[in-house]
Protein backbone atom coordinates (compact mmCIF):
# COMPACT_ATOMS: atom_id res chain seq x y z
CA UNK A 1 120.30 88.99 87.84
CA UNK A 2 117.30 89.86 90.36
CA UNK A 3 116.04 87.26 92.43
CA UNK A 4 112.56 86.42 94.29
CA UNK A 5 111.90 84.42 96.76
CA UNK A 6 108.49 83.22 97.52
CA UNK A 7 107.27 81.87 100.79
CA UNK A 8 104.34 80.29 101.59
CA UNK A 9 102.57 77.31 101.09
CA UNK A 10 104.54 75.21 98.55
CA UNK A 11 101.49 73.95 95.95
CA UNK A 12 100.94 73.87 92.67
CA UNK A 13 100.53 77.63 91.80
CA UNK A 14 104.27 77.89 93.45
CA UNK A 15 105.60 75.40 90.39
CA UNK A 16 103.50 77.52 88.26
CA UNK A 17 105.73 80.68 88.99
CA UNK A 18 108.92 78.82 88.72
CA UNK A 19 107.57 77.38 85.44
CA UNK A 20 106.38 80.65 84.14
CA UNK A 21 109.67 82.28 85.62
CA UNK A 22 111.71 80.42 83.25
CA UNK A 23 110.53 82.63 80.26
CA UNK A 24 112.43 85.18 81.91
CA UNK A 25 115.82 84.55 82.03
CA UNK A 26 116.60 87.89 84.02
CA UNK A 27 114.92 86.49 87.11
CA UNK A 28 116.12 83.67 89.74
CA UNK A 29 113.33 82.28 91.86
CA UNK A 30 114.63 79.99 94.72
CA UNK A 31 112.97 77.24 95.86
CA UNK A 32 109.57 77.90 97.91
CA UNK A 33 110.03 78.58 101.75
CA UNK A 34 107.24 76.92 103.66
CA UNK A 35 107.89 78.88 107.02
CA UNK A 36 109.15 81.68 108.48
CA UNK A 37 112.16 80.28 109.66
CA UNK A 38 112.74 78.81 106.22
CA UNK A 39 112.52 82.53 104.69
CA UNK A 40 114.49 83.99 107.21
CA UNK A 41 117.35 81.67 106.66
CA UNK A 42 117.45 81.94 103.05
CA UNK A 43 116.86 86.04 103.18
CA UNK A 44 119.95 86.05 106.23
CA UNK A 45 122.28 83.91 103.94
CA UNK A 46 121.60 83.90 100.35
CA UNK A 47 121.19 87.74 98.27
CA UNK A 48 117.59 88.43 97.94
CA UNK A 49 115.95 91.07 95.24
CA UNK A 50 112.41 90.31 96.09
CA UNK A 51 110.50 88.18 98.18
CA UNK A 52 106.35 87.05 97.78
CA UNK A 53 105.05 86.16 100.86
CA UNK A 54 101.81 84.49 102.03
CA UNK A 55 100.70 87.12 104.73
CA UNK A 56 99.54 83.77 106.46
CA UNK A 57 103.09 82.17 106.38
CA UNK A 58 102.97 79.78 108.68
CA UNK A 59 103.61 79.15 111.91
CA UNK A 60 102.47 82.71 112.69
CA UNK A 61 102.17 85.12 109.90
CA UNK A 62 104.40 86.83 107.43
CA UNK A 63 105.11 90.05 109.76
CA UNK A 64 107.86 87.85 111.95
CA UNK A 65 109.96 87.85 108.50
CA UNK A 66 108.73 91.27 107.64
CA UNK A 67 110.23 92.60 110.94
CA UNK A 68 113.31 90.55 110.25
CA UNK A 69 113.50 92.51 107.23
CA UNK A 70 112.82 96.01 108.27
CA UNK A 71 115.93 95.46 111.19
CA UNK A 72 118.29 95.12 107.99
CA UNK A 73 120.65 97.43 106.24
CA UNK A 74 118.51 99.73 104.04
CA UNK A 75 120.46 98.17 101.12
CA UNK A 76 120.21 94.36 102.14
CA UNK A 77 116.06 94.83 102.04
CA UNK A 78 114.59 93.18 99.15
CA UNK A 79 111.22 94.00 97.61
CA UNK A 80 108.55 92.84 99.43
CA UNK A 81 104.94 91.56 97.66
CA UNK A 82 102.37 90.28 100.20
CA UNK A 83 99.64 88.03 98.94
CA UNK A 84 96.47 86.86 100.55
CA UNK A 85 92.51 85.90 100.42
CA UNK A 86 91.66 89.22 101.22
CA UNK A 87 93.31 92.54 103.29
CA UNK A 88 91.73 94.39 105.33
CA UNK A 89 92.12 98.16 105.78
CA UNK A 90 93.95 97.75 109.35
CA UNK A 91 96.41 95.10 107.61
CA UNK A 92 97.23 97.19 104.74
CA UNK A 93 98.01 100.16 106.79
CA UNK A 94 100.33 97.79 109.13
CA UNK A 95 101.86 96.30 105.83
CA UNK A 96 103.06 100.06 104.52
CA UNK A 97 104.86 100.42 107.99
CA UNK A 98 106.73 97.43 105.97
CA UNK A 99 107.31 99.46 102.66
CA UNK A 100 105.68 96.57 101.03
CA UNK A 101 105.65 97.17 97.21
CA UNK A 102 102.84 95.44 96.45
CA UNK A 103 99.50 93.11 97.46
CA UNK A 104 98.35 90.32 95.37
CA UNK A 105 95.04 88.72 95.90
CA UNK A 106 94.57 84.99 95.50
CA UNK A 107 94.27 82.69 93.44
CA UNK A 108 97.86 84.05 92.13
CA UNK A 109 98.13 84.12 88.59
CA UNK A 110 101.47 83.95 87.75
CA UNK A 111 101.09 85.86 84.24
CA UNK A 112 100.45 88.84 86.51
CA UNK A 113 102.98 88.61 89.20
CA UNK A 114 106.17 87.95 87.26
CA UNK A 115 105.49 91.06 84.65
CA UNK A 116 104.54 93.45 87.93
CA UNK A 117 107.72 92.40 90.30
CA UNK A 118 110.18 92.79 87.43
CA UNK A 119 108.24 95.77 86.67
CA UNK A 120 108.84 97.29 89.95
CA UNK A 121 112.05 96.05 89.95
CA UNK A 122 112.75 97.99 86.64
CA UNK A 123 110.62 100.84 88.22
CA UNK A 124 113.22 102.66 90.09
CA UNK A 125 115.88 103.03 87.24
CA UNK A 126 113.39 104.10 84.31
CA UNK A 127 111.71 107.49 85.45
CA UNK A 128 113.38 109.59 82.37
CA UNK A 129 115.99 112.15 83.26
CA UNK A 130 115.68 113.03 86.44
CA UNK A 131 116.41 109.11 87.13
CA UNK A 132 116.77 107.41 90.66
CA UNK A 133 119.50 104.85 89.52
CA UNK A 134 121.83 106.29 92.63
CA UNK A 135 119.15 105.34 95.16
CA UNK A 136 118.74 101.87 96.26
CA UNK A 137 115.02 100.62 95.63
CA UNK A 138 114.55 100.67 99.21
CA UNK A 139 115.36 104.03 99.34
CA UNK A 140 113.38 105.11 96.98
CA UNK A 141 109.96 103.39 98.07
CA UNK A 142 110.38 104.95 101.58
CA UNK A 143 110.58 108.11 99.55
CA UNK A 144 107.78 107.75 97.64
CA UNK A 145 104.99 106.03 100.31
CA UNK A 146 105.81 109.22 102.59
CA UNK A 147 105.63 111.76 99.94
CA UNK A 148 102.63 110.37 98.39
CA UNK A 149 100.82 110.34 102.59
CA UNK A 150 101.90 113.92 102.52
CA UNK A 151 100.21 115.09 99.65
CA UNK A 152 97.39 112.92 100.75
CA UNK A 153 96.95 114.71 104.14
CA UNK A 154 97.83 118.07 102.52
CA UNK A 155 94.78 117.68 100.38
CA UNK A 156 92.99 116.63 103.08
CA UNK A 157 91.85 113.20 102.11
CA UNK A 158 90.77 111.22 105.32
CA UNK A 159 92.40 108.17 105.69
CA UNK A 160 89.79 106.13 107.15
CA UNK A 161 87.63 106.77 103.58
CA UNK A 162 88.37 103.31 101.43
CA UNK A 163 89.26 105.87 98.25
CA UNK A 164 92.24 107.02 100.33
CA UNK A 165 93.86 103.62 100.07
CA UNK A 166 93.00 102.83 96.62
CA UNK A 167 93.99 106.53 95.57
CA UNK A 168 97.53 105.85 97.11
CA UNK A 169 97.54 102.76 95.35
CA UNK A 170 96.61 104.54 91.95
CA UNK A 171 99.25 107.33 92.15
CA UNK A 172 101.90 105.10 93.13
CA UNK A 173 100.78 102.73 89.72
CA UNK A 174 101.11 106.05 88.07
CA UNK A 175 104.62 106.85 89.34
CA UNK A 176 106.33 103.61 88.89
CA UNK A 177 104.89 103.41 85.57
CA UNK A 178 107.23 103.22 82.92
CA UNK A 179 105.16 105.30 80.62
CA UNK A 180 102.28 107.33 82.76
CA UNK A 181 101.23 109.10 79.86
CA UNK A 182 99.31 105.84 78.30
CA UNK A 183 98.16 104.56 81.63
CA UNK A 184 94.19 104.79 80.91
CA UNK A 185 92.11 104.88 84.46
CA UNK A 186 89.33 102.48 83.65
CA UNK A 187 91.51 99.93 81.53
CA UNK A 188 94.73 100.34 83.64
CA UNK A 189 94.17 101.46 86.84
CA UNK A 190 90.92 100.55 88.50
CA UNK A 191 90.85 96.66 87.34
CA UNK A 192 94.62 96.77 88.67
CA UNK A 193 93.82 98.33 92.03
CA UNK A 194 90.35 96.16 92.13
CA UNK A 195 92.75 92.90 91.56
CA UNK A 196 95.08 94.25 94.68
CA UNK A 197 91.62 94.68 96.84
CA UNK A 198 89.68 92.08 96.04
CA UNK A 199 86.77 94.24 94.81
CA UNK A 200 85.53 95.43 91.39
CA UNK A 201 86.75 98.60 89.01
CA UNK A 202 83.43 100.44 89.72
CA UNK A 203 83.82 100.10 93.27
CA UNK A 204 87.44 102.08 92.95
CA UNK A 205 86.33 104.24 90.84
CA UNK A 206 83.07 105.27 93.11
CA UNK A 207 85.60 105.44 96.18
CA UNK A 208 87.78 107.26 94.30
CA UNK A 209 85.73 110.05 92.89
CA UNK A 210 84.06 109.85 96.94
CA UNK A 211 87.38 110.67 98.32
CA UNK A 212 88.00 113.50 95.90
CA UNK A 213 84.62 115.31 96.85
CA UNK A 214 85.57 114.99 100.47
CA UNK A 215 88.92 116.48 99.89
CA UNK A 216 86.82 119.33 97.86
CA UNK A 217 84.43 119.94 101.00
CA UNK A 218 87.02 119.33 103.61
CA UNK A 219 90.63 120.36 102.29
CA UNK A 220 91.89 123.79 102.45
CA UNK A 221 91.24 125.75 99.56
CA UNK A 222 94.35 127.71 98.96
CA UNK A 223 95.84 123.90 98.59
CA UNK A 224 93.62 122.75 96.32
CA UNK A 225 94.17 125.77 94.21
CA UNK A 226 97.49 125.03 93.81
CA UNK A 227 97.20 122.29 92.73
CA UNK A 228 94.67 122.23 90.68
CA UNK A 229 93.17 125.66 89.81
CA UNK A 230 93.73 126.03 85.97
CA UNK A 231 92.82 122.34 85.08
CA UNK A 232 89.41 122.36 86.57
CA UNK A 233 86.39 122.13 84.78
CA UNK A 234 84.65 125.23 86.00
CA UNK A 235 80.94 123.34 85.41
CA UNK A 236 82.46 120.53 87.99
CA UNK A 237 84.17 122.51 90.00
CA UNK A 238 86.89 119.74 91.33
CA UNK A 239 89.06 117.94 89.03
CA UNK A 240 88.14 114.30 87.32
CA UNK A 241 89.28 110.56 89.47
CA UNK A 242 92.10 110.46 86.03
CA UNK A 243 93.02 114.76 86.38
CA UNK A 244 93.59 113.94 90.29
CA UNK A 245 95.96 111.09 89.90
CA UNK A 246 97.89 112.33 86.97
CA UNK A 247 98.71 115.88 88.85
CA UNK A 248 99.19 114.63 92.50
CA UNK A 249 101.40 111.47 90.36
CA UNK A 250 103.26 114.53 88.70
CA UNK A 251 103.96 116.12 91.99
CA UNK A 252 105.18 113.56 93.96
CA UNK A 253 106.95 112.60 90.92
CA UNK A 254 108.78 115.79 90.81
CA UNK A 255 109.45 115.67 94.33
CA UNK A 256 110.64 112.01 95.04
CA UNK A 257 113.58 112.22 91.49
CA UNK A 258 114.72 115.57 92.29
């Protein structure tokens, strides 16, 4: 049976996810941590799956038991979800140095974050035939955060533009998705990714669709051709925010299972 672990401070919401928790009997939550030294004495003795972490966790912040983490054995590393007020580009590209899985954005509705952590928990064992069930989870989500930079860079996406982060974000959705071929962009993706940033589908979308032009201005050509050259529109000339995700998804995909 997985197991989470959340850390932070212990109020209300906390007794919300262990109340909600209990409608899924394929989950153990352990009591709340209130510190870091709390977390890191219940990750060092006790077998953790996942842990949810305030990225505020007292005394300092949640990157002294993210560190802890990172210095274990690759199969002793439990998921990590990071939740917060707000993140900041600079913190989110700190927090993938951390393989974190996943950002929540308070106030934390439990209805969301039990379904998505047993989600990504399920992730890693149900991607069809070409499964990763011989991988640790670990494993695989080092795998997939560098493949999906490197097809990022190869396209020549900058990663300063705010559609690189949420584009990551999207094909990753897309890849751990259980079944990508019903994932819709503006009912699935762009209110999920706007929930992780604290900002609103339209903005994602606009950043999106921004980043893709860039990479259509910037990238090299012979690139984008292969990736793309027989699914554009010819009127549009680059390939739509939902054609992008789906084929880079499919790539890195292919890549990552194989």
């Amino acid at each position: 049976m997985p197991s989470l672990l959340v850390a932070g401070e212990c109020s209300s919401i906390y007794r919300n996810i262990a109340l909600f928790g209990k409608s899924f009997p394929d989950i153990f939550i352990y009591p709340c941590a209130k510190t870091c030294s709390e977390a890191i004495e219940i990750l060092q003795t006790k077998q953790v799956d996942a842990i949810l972490i305030d990225l505020l966790l007292p005394p300092n912040d949640c990157f002294e038991v993210l560190t802890v983490i990172h210095n274990f054995k690759l199969t002793n590393r439990p998921l990590i979800f990071v939740h917060a007020s707000s993140f900041n580009n600079r913190t989110m590209e700190r927090l993938q140095d951390y393989y974190v899985a996943y950002c929540f954005i308070k106030p934390l509705s439990p209805e969301l974050i039990i379904p998505r952590i047993m989600q990504l928990i399920r992730s890693t064992k149900m991607l069809g035939v070409n499964s990763v069930s011989s991988l640790n989870q670990l494993e695989y989500l080092e795998r997939l955060s560098a493949e999906i930079t490197q097809q990022m860079r190869s396209l020549g996406i900058p990663a300063h533009l705010k559609g690189y982060h949420f584009l990551r974000s999207a094909i990753r959705y897309s890849v751990c998705s259980n079944a990508p071929t019903t994932i819709a962009v503006t009912k699935d993706i762009y209110p999920n990714i706007s929930l992780q940033y604290d900002t609103t589908p339209a903005l994602v979308e606009r950043s999106i669709r921004n980043a893709i032009e860039v990479a259509w201005v910037r990238g090299n050509i012979d690139v984008l051709h292969n990736y793309f050259g027989f699914t554009i529109d010819s009127s549009k000339g680059k390939p739509t925010n939902s054609e992008f995700i789906a084929m880079v998804a499919d790539r890195v995909r292919q890549t990552v299972c194989n």
